[in-house]
PDB file of N, CA and C in Angstrom:
ATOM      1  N   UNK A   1    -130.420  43.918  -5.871  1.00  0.00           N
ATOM      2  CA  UNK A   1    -130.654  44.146  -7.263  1.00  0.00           C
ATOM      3  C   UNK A   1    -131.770  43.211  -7.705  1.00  0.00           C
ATOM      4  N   UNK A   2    -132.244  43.883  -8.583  1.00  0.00           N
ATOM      5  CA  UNK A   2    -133.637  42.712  -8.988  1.00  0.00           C
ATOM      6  C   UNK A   2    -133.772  42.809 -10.123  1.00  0.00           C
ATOM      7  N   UNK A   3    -133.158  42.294 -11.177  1.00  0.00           N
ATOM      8  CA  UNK A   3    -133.707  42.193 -12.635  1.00  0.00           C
ATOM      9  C   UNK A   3    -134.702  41.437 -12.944  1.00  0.00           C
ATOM     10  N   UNK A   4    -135.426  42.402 -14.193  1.00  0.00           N
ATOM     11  CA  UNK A   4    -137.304  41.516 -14.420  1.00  0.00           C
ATOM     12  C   UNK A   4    -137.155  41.918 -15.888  1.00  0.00           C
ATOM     13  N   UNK A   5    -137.366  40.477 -16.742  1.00  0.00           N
ATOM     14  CA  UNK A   5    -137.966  41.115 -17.869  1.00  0.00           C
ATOM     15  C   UNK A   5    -139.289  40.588 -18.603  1.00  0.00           C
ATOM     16  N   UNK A   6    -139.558  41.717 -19.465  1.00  0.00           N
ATOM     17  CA  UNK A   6    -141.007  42.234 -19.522  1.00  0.00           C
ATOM     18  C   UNK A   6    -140.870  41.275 -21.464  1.00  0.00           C
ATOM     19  N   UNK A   7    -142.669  40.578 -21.869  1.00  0.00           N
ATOM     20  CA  UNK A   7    -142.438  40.445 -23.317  1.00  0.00           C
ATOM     21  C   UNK A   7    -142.147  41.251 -24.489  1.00  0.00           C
ATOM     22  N   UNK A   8    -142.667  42.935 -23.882  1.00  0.00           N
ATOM     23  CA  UNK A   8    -142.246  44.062 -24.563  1.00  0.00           C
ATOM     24  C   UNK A   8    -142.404  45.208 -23.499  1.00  0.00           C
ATOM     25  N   UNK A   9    -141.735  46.457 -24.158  1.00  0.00           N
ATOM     26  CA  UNK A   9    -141.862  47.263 -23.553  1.00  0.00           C
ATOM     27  C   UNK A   9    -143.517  47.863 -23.346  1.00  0.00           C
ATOM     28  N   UNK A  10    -143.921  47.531 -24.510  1.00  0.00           N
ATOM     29  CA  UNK A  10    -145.149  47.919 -24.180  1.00  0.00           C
ATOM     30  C   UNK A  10    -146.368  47.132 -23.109  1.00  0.00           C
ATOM     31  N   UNK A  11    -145.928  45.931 -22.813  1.00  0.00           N
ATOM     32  CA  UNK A  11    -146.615  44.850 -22.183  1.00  0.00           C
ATOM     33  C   UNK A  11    -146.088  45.441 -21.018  1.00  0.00           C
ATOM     34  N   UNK A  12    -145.417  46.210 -20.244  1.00  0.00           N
ATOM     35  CA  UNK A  12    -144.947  46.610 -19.343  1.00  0.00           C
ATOM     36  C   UNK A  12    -145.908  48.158 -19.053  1.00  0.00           C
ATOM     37  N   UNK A  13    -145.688  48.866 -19.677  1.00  0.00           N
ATOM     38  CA  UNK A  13    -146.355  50.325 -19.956  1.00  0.00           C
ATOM     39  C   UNK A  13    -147.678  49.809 -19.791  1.00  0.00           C
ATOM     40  N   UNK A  14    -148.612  49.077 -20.627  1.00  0.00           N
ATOM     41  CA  UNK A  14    -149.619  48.836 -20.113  1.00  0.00           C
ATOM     42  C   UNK A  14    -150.333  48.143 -18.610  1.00  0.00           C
ATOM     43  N   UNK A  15    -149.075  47.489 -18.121  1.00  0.00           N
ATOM     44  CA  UNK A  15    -149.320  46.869 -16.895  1.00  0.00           C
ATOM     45  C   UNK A  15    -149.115  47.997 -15.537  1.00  0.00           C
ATOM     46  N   UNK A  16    -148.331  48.841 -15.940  1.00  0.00           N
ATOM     47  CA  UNK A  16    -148.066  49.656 -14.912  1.00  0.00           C
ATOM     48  C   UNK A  16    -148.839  50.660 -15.080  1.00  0.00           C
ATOM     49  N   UNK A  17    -149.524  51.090 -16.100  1.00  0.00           N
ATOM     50  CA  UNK A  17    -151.160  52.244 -16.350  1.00  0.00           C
ATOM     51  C   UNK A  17    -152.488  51.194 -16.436  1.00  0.00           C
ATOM     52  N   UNK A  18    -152.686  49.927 -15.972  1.00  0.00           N
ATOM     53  CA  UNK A  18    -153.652  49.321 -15.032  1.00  0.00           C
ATOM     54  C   UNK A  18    -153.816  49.920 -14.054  1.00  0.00           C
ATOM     55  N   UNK A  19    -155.426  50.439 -13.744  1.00  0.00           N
ATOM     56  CA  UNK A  19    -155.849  50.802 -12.292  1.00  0.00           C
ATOM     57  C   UNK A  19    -155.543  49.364 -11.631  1.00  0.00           C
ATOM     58  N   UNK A  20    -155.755  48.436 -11.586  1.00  0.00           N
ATOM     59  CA  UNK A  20    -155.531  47.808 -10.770  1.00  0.00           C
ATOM     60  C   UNK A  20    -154.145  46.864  -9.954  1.00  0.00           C
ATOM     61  N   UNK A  21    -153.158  47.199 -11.046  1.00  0.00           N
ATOM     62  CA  UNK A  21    -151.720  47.295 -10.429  1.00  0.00           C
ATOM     63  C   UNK A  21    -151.545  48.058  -9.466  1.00  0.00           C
ATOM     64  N   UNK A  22    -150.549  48.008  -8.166  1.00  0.00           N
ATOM     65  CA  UNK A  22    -150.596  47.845  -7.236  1.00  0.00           C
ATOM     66  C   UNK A  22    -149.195  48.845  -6.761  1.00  0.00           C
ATOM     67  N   UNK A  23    -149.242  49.882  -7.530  1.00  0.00           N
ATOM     68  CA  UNK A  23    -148.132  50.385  -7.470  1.00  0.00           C
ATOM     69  C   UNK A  23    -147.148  51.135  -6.221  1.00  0.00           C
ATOM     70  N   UNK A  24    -148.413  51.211  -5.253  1.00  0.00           N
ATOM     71  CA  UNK A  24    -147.630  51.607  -3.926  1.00  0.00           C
ATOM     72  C   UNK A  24    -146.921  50.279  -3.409  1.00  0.00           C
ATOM     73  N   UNK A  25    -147.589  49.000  -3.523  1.00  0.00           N
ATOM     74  CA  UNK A  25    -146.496  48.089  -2.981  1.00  0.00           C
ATOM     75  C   UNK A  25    -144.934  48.297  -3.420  1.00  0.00           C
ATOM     76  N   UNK A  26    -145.013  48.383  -5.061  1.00  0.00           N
ATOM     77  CA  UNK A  26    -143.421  48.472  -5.428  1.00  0.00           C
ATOM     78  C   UNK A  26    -142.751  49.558  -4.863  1.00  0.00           C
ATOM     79  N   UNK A  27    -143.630  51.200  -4.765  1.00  0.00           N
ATOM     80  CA  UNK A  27    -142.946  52.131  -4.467  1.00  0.00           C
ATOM     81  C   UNK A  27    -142.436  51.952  -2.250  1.00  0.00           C
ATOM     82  N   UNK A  28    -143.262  51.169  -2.184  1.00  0.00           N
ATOM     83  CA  UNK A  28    -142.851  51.255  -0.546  1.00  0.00           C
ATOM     84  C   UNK A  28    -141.938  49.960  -0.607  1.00  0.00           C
ATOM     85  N   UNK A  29    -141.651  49.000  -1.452  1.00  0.00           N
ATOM     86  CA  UNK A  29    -140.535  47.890  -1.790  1.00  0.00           C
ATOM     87  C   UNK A  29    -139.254  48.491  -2.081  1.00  0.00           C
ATOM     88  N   UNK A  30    -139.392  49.521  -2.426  1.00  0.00           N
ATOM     89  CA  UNK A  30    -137.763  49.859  -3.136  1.00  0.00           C
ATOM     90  C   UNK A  30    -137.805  51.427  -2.499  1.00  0.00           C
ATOM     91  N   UNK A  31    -136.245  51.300  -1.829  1.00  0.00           N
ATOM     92  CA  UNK A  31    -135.846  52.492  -1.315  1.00  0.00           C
ATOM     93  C   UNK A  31    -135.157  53.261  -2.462  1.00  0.00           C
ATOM     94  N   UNK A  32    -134.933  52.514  -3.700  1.00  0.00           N
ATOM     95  CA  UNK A  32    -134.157  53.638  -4.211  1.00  0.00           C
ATOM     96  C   UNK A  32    -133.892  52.740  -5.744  1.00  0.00           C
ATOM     97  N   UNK A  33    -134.149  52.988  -6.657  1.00  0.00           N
ATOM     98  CA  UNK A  33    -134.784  51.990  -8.245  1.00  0.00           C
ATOM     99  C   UNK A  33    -134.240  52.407  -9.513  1.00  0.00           C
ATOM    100  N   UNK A  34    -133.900  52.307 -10.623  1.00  0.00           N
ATOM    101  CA  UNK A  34    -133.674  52.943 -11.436  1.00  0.00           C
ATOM    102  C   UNK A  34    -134.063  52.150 -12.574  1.00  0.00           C
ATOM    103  N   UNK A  35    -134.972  52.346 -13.567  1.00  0.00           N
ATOM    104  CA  UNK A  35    -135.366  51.513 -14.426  1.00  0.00           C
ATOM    105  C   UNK A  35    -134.889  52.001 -15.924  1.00  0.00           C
ATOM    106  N   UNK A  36    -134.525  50.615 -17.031  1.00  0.00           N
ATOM    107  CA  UNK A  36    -133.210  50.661 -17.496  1.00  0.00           C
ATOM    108  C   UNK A  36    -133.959  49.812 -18.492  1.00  0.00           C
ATOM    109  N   UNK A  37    -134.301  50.418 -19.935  1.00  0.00           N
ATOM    110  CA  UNK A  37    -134.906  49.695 -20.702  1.00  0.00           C
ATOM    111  C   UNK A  37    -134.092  49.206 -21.648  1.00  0.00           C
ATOM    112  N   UNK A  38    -134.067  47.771 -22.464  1.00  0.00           N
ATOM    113  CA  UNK A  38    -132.783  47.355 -22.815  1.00  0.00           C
ATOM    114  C   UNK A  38    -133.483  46.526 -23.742  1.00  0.00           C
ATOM    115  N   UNK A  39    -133.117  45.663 -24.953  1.00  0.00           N
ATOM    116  CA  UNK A  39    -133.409  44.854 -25.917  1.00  0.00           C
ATOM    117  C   UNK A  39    -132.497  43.901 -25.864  1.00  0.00           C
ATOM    118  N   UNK A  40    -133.134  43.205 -26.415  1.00  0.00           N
ATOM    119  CA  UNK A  40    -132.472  41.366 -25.837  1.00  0.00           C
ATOM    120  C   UNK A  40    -131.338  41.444 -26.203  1.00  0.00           C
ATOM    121  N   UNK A  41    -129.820  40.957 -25.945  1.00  0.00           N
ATOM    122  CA  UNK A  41    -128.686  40.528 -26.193  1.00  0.00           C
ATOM    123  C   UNK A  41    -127.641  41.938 -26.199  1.00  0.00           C
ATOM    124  N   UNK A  42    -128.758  43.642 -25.500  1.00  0.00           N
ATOM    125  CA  UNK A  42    -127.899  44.418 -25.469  1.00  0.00           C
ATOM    126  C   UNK A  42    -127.368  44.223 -23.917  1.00  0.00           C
ATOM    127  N   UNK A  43    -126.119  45.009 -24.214  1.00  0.00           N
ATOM    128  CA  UNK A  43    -124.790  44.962 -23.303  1.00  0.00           C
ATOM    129  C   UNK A  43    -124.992  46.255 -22.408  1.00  0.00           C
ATOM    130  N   UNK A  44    -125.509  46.630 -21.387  1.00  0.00           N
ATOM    131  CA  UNK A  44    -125.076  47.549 -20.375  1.00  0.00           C
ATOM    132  C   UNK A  44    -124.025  48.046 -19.598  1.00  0.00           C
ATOM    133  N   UNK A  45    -123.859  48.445 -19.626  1.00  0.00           N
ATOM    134  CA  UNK A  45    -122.405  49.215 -18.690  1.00  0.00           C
ATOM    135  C   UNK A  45    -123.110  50.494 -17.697  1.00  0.00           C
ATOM    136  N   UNK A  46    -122.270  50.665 -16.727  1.00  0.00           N
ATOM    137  CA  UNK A  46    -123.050  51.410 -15.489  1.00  0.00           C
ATOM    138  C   UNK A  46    -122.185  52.579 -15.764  1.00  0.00           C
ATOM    139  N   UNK A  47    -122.428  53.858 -15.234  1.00  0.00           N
ATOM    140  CA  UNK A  47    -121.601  55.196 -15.326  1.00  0.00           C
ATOM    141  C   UNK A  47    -120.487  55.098 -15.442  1.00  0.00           C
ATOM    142  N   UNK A  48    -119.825  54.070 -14.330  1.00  0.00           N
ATOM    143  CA  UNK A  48    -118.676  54.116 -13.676  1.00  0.00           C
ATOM    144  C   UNK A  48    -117.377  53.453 -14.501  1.00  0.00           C
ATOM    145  N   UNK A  49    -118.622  52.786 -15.906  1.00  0.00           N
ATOM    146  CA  UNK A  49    -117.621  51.976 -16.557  1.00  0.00           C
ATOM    147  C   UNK A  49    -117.405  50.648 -16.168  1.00  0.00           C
ATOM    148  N   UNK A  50    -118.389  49.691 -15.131  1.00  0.00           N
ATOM    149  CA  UNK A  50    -117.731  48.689 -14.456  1.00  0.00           C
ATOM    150  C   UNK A  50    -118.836  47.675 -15.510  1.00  0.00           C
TER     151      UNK A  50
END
């Protein structure tokens, strides 16, 4: 698991539509990813309820 957080969502969106980000490294880093946009002090819960 790898949690990362970003100063905004948009500081993110713009980093990842940089030509020069590097995006096949991440896609050949992760077999399998799910990205999960969230605001500070919110509470997540997974499908399963856990």
């Amino acid at each position: 698991m790898v949690l990362v957080e970003y100063p905004s969502k948009e500081h993110f969106l713009e980093m990842i539509k940089n030509p020069a980000y590097p995006s096949h490294l991440r896609t050949a880093a992760l077999q399998d990813s799910r990205l999960i946009a969230m605001l500070p002090g919110q509470k997540w819960e997974s499908a399963g309820g856990h």
